[in-house]
N, C-alpha and C. Protein backbone atom coordinates (compact mmCIF):
# COMPACT_ATOMS: atom_id res chain seq x y z
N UNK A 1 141.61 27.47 75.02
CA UNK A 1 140.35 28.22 74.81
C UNK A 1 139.36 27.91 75.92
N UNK A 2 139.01 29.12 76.48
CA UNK A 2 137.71 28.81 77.68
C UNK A 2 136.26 28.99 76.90
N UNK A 3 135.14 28.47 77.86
CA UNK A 3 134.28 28.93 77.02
C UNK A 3 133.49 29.89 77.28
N UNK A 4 132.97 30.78 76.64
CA UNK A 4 132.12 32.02 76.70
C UNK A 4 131.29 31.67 77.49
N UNK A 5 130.91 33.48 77.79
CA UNK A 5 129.79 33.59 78.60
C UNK A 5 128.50 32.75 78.33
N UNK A 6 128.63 32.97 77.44
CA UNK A 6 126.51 32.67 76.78
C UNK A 6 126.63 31.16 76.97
N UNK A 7 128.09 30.88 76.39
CA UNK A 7 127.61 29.02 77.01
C UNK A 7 128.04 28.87 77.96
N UNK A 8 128.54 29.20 79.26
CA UNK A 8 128.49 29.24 80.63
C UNK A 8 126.62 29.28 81.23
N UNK A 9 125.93 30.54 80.74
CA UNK A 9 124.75 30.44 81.43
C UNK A 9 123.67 30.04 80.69
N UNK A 10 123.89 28.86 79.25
CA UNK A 10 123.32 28.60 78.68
C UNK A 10 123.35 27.03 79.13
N UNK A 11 124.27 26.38 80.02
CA UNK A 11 124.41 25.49 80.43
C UNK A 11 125.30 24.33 79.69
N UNK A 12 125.08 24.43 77.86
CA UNK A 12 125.35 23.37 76.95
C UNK A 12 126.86 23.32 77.59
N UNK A 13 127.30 21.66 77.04
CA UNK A 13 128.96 21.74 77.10
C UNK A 13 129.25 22.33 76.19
N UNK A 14 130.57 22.61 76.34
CA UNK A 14 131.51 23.46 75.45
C UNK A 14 132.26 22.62 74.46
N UNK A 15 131.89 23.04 73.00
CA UNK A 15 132.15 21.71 72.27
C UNK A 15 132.96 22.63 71.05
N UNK A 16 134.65 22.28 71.28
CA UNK A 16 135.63 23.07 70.92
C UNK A 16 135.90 22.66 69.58
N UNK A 17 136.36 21.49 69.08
CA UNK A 17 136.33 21.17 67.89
C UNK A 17 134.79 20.64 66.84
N UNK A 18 135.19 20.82 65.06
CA UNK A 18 134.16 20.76 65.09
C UNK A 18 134.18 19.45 64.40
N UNK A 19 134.94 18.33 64.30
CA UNK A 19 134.68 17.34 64.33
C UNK A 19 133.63 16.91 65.15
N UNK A 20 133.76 16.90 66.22
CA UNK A 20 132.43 16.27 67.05
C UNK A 20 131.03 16.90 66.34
N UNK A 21 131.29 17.78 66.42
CA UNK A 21 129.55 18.82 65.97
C UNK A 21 129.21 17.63 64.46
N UNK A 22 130.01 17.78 63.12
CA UNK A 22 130.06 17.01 62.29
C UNK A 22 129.37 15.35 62.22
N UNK A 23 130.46 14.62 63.47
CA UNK A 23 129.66 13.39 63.50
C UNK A 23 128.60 13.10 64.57
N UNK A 24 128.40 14.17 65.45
CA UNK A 24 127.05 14.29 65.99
C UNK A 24 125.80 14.40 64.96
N UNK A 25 125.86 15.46 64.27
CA UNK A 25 124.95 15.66 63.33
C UNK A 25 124.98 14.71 62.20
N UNK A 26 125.86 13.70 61.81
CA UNK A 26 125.72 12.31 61.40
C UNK A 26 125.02 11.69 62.11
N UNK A 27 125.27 11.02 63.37
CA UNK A 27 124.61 10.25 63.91
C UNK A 27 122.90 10.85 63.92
N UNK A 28 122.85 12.20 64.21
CA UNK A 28 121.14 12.58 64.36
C UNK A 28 120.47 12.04 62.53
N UNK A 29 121.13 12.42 61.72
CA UNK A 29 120.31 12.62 60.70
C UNK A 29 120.69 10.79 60.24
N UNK A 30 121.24 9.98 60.66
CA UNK A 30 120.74 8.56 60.55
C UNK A 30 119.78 7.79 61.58
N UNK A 31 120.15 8.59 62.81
CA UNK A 31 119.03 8.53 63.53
C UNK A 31 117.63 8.69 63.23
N UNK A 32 117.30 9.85 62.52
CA UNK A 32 116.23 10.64 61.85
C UNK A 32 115.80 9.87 60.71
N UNK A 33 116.64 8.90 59.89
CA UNK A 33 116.60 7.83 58.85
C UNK A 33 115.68 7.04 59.43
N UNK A 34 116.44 6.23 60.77
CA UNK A 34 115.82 5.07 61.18
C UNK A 34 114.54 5.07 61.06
N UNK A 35 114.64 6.34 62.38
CA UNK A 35 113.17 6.71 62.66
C UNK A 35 112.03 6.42 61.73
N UNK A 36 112.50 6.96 60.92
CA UNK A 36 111.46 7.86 59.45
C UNK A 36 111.02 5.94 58.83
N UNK A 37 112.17 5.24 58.89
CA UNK A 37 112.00 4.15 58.06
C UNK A 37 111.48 3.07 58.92
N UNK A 38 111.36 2.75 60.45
CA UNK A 38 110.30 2.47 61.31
C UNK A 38 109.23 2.93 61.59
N UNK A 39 108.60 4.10 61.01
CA UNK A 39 107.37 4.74 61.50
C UNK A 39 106.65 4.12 59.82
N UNK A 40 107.76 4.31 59.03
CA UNK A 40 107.01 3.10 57.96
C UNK A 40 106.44 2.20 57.58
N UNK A 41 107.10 1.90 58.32
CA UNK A 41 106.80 -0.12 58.80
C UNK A 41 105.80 -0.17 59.49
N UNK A 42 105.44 0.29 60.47
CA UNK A 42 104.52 0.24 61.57
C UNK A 42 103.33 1.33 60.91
N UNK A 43 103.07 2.03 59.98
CA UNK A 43 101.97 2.44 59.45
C UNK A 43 101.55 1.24 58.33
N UNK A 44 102.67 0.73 57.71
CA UNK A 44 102.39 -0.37 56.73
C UNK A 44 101.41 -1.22 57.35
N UNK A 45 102.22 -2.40 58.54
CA UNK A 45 101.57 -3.22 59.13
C UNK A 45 100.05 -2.72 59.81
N UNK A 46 99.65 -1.56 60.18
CA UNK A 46 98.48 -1.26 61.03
C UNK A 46 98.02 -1.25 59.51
N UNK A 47 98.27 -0.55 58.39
CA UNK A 47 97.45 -0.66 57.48
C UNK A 47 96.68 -2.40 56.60
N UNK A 48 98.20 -3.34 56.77
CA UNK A 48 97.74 -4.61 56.60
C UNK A 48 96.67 -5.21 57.52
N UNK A 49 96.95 -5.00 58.64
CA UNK A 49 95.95 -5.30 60.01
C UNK A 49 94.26 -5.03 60.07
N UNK A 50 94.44 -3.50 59.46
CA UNK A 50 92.75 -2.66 59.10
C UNK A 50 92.02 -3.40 57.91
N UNK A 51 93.05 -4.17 56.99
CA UNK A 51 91.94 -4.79 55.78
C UNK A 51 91.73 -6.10 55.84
């Protein structure tokens, strides 16, 4: 399988199976966890800090 036009001048790689797509979008949405659960922490502590 080659890959289409649109993702030729769309630049992205060409991402044939969809295993990868699957544990990509795992890794983002634990990524997106972390995140979410460090921006926690660090509003907590500035809030301990302000009183």
């Amino acid at each position: 399988m080659k890959p289409t036009e649109i993702e030729k001048l769309s630049g992205l790689p060409y991402l044939r199976d969809t295993h990868n797509i699957s544990r990509m979008a795992k890794n983002l949405s634990n990524f997106i966890r972390a995140f979410s659960l460090l921006s926690r922490m660090v509003s907590l502590t500035a809030r301990l800090e302000n009183v």
